[in-house]
C-alpha atoms as a PDB file:
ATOM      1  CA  UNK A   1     -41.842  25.085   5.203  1.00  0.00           C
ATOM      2  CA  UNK A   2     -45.280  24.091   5.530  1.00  0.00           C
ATOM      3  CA  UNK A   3     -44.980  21.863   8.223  1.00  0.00           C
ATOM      4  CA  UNK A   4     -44.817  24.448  11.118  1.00  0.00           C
ATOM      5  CA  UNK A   5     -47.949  26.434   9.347  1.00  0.00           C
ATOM      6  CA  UNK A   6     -49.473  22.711   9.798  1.00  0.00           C
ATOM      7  CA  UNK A   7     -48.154  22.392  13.593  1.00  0.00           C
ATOM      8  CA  UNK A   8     -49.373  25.699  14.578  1.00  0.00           C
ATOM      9  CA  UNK A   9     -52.572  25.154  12.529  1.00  0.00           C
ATOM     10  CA  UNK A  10     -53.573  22.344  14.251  1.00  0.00           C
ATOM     11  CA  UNK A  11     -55.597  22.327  17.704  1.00  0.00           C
ATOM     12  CA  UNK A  12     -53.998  18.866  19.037  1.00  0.00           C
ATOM     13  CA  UNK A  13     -50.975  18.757  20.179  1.00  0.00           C
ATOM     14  CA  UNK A  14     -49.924  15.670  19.124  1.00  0.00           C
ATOM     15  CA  UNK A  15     -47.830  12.930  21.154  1.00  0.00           C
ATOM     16  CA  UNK A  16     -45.614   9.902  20.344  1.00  0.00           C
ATOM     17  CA  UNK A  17     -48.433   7.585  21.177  1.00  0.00           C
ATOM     18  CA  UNK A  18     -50.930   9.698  19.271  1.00  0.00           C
ATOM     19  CA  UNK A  19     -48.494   8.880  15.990  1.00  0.00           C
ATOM     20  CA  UNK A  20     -48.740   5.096  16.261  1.00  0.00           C
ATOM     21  CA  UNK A  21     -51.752   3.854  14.384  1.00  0.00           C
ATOM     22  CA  UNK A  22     -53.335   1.071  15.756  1.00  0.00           C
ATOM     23  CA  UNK A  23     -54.500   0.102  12.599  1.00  0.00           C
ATOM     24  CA  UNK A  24     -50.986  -0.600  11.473  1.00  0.00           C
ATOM     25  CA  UNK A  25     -49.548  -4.549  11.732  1.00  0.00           C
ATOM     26  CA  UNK A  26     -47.482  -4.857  14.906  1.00  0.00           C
ATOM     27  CA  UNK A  27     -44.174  -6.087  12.387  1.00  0.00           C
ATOM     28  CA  UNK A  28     -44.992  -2.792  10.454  1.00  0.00           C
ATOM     29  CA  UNK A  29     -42.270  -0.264  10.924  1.00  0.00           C
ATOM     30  CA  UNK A  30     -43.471   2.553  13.057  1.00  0.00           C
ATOM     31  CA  UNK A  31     -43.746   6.116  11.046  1.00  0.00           C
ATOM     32  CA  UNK A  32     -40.931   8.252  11.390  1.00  0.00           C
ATOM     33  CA  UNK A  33     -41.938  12.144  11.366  1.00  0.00           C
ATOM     34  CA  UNK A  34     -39.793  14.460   9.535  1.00  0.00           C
ATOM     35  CA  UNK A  35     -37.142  15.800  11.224  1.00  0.00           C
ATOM     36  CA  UNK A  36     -37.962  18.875  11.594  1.00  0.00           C
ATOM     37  CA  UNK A  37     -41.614  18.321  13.610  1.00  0.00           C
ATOM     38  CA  UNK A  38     -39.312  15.825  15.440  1.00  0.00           C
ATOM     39  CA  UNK A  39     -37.508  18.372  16.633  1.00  0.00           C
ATOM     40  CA  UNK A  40     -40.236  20.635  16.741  1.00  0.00           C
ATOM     41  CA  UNK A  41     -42.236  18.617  19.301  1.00  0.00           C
ATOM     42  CA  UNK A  42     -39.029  17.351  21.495  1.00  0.00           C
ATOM     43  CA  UNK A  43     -37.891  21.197  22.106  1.00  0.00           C
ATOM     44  CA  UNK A  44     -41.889  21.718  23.214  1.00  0.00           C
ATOM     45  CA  UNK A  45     -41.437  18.821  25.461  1.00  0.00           C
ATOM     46  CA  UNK A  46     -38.669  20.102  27.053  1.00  0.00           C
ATOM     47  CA  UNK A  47     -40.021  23.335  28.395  1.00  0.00           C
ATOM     48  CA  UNK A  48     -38.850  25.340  25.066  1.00  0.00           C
ATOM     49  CA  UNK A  49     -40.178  28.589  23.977  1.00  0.00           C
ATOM     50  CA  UNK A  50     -40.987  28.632  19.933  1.00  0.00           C
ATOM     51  CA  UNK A  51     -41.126  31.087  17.230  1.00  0.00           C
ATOM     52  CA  UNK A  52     -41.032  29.989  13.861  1.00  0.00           C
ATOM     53  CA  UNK A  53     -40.408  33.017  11.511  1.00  0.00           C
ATOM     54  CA  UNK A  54     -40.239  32.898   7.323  1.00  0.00           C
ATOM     55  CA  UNK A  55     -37.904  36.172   7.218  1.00  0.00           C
ATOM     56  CA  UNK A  56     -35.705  38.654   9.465  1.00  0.00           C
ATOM     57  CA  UNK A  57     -38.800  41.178   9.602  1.00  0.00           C
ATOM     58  CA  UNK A  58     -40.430  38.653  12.241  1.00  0.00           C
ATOM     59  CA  UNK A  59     -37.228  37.729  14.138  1.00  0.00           C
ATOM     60  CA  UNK A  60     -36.876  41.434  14.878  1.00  0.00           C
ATOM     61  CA  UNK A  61     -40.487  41.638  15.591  1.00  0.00           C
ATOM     62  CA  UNK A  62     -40.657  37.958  18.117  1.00  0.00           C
ATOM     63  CA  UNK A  63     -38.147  39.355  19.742  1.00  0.00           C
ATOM     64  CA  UNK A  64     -39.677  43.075  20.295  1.00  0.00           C
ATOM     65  CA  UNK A  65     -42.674  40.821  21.351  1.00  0.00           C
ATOM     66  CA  UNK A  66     -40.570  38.749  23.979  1.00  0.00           C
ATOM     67  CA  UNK A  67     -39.066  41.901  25.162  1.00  0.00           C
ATOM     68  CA  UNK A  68     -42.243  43.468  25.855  1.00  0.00           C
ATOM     69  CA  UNK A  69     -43.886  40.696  26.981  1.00  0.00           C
ATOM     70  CA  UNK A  70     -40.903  39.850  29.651  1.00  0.00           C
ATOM     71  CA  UNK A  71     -40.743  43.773  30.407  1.00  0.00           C
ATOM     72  CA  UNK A  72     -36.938  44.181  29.284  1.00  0.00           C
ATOM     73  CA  UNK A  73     -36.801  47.273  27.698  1.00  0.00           C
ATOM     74  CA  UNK A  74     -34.577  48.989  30.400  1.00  0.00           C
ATOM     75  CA  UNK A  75     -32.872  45.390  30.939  1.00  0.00           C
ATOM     76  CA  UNK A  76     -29.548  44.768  29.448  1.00  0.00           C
ATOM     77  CA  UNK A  77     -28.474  41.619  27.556  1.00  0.00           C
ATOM     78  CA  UNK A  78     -25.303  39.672  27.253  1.00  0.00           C
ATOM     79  CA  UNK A  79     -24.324  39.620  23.728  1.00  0.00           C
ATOM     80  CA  UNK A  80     -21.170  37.477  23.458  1.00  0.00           C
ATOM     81  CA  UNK A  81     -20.983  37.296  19.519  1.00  0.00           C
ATOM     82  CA  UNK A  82     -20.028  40.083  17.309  1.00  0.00           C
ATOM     83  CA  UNK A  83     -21.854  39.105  14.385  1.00  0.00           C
ATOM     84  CA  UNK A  84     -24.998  38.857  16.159  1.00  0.00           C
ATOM     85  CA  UNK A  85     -24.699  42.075  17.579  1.00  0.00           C
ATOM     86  CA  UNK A  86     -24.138  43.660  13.971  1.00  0.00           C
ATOM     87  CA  UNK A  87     -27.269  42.063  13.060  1.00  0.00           C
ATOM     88  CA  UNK A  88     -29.511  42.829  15.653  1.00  0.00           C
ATOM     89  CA  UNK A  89     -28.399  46.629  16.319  1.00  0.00           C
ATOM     90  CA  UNK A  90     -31.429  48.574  15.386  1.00  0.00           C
ATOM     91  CA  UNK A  91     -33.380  46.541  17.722  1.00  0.00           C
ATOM     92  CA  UNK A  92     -32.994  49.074  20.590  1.00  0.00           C
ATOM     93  CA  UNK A  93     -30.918  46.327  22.720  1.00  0.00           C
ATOM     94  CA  UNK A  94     -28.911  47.274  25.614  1.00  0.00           C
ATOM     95  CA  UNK A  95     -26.159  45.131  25.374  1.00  0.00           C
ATOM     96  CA  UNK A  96     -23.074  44.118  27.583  1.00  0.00           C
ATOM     97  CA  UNK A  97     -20.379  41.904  28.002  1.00  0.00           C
ATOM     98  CA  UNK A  98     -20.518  41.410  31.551  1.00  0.00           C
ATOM     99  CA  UNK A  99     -22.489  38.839  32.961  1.00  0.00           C
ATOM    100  CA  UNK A 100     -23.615  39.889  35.627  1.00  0.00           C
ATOM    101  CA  UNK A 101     -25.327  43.037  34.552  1.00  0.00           C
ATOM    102  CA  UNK A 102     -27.249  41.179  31.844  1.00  0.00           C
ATOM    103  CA  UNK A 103     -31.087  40.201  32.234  1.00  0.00           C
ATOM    104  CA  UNK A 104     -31.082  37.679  29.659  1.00  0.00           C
ATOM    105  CA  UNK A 105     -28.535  36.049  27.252  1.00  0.00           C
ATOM    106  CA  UNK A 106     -29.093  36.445  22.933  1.00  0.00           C
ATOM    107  CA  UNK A 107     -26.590  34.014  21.284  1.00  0.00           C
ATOM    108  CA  UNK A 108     -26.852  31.325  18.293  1.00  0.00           C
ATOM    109  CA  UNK A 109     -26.214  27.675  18.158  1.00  0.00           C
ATOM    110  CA  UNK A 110     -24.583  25.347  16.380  1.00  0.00           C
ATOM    111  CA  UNK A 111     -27.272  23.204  16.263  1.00  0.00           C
ATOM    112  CA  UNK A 112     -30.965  22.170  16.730  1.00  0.00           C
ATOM    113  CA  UNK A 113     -31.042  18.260  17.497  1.00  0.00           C
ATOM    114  CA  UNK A 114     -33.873  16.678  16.753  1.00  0.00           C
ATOM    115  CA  UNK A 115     -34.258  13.368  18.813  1.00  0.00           C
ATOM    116  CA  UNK A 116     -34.157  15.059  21.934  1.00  0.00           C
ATOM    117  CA  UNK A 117     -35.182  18.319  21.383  1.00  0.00           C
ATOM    118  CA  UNK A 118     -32.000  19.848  22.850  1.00  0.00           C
ATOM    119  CA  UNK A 119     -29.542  22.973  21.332  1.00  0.00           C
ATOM    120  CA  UNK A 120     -25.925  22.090  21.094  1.00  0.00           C
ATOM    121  CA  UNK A 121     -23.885  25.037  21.951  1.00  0.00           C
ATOM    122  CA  UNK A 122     -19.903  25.516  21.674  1.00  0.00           C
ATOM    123  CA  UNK A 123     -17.093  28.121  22.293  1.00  0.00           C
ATOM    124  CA  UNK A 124     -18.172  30.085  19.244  1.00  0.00           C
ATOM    125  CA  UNK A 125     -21.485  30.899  21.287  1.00  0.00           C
ATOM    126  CA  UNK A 126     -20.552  30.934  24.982  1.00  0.00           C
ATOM    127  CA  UNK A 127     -16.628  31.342  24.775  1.00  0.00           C
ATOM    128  CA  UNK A 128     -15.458  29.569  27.892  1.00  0.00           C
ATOM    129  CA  UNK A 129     -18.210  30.300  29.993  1.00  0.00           C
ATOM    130  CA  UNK A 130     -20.219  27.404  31.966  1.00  0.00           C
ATOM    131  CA  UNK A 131     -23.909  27.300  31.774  1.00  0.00           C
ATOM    132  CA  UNK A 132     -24.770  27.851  35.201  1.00  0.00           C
ATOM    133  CA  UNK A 133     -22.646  31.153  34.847  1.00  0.00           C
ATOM    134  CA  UNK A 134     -25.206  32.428  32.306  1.00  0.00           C
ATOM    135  CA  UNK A 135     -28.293  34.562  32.657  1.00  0.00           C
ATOM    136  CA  UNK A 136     -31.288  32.325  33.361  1.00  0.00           C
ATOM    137  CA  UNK A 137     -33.397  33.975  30.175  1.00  0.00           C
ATOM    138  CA  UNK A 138     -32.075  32.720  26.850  1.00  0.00           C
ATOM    139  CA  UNK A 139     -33.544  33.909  23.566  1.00  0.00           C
ATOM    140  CA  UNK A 140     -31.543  31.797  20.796  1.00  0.00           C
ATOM    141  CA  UNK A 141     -31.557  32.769  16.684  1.00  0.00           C
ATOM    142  CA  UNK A 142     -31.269  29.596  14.959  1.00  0.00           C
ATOM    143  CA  UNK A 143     -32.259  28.533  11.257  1.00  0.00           C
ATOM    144  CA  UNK A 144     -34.063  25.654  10.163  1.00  0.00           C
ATOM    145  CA  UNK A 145     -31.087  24.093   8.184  1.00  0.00           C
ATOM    146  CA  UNK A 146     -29.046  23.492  11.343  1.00  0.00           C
ATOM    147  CA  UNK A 147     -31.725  20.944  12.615  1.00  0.00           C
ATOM    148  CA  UNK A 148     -29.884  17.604  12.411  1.00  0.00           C
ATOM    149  CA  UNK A 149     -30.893  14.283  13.623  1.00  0.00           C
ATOM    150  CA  UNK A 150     -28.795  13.328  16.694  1.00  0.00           C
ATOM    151  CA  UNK A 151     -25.525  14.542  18.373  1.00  0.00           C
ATOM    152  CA  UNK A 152     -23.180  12.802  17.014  1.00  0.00           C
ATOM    153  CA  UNK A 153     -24.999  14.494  13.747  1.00  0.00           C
ATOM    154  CA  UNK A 154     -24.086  18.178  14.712  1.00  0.00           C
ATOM    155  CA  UNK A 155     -20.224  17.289  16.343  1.00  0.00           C
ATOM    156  CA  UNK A 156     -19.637  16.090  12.581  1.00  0.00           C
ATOM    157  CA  UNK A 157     -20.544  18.837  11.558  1.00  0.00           C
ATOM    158  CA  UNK A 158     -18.873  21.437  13.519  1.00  0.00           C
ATOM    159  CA  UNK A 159     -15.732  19.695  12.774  1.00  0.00           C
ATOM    160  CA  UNK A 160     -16.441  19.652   8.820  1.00  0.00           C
ATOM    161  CA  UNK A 161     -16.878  23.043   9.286  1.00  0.00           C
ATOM    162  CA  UNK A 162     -14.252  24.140  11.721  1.00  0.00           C
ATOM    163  CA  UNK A 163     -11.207  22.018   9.978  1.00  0.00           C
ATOM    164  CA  UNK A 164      -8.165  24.712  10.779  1.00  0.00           C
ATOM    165  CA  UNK A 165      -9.594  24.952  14.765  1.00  0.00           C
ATOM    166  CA  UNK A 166     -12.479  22.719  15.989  1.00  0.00           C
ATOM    167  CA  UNK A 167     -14.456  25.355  18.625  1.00  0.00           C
ATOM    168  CA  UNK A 168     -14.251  23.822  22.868  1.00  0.00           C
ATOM    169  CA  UNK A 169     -16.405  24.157  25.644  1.00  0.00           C
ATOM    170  CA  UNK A 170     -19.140  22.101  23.700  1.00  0.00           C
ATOM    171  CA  UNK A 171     -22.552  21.161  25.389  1.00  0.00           C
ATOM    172  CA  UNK A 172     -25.951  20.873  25.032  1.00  0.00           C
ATOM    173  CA  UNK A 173     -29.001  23.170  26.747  1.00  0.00           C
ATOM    174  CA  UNK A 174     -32.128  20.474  27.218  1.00  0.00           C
ATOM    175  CA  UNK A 175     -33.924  21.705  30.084  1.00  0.00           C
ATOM    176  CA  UNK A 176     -36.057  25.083  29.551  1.00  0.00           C
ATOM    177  CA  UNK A 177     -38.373  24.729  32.939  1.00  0.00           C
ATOM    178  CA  UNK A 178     -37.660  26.498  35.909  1.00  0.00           C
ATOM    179  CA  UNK A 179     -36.003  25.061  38.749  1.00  0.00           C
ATOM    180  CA  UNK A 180     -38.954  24.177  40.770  1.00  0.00           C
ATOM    181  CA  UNK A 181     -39.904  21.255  38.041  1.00  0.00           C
ATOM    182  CA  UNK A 182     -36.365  19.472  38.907  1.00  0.00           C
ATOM    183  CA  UNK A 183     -36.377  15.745  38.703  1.00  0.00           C
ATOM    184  CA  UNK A 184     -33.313  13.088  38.703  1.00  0.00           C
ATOM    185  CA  UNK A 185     -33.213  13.027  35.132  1.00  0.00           C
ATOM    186  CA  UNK A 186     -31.998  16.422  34.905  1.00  0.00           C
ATOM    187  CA  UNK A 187     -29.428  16.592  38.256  1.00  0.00           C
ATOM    188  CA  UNK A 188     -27.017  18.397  37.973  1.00  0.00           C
ATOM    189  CA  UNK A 189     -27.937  20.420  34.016  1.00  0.00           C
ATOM    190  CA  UNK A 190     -28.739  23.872  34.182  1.00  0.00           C
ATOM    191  CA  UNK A 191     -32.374  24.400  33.486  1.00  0.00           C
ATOM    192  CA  UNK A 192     -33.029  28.079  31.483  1.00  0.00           C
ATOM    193  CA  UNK A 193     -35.737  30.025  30.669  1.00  0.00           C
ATOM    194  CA  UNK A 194     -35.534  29.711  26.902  1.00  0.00           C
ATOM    195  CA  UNK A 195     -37.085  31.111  23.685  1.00  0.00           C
ATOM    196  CA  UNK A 196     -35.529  29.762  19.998  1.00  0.00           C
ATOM    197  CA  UNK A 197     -36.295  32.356  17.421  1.00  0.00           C
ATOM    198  CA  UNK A 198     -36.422  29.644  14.054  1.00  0.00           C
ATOM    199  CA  UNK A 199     -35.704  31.145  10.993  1.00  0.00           C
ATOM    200  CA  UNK A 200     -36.555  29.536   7.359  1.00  0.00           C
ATOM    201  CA  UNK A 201     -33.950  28.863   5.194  1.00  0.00           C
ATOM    202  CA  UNK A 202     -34.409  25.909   3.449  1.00  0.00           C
END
């Protein structure tokens, strides 16, 4: 997907105003960006930690990087999901299932929603835990085919694809800054410490 070579290519980070020509007629319709750089530069906006990777090789290796980098090698991690922990078992993790020995938290998503830049998370991911119950340090694997445009979007399809029993507990993580950066927008949400490790599938 070229389009994250030509984000992380580019020295400007670029802004909603930036994308607004002023050259265009004010009747003109205003650009829309794909939806993936919408998404893209939303999550940024929120406080989100990003790592685009084109195969498996470079998850493993982002996240041996955040590891290091964070200085969790003798740290454990929650690991809630099964399949995750199949895939991600030669990568020296010490994982548990209790909450409150775990450092940081590696889980999926359902989805990646692009208008706001936010992760919608269900059941499947956190079982029936809340959010403030968590570790503070998040490092999700997601895939660039579950980036949809809005909510409503990604509840569609998590009941298209969950017909026999539709997952509970849904939610959505928006705010990666630490608490210190509160405002009255985000009252009340759990803010997290969070790094998306985005895999290309499409």
């Amino acid at each position: 997907m070229s389009l994250f070579r030509k984000i992380f290519g580019s020295k400007s980070e670029r802004s909603g105003e930036e994308l607004k020509s002023d050259d265009r007629g004010k009747y003109m319709p205003e650009i829309k960006l794909p939806i993936d750089e919408r998404f893209t530069i939303n999550f940024k906006a929120n406080g989100g930690k990003f790592l685009y990777c084109e195969n498996l090789t470079e998850i493993y290796s982002n996240l041996g990087n955040i590891i290091e980098e964070n200085s969790w090698e003798e740290e454990q991690v929650l690991m809630l999901d099964s399949d995750l922990k199949e895939k991600f078992k030669n990568s020296h993790l010490l994982p548990t299932k209790k909450i409150s020995e775990a450092t940081y938290f590696l889980t999926t998503c359902e989805n990646l929603i692009a208008n706001d830049g936010s992760l919608l998370i269900s059941s499947k991911q956190i079982f029936e835990k809340k959010l403030p119950e968590l570790p503070f340090n998040f490092i999700v694997f997601a895939t660039t085919s579950q980036i949809v445009e809005n909510i409503g979007e990604g509840l569609r399809g998590i009941k298209s694809k969950n017909k026999q029993r539709i997952p509970t507990n849904i939610t959505t993580i928006k705010h990666f800054k630490s608490g210190d950066e509160k405002d009255f927008l985000s009252y009340g949400s759990s803010a997290k410490n969070l790094y998306l490790l985005l895999l290309e599938d499409l």
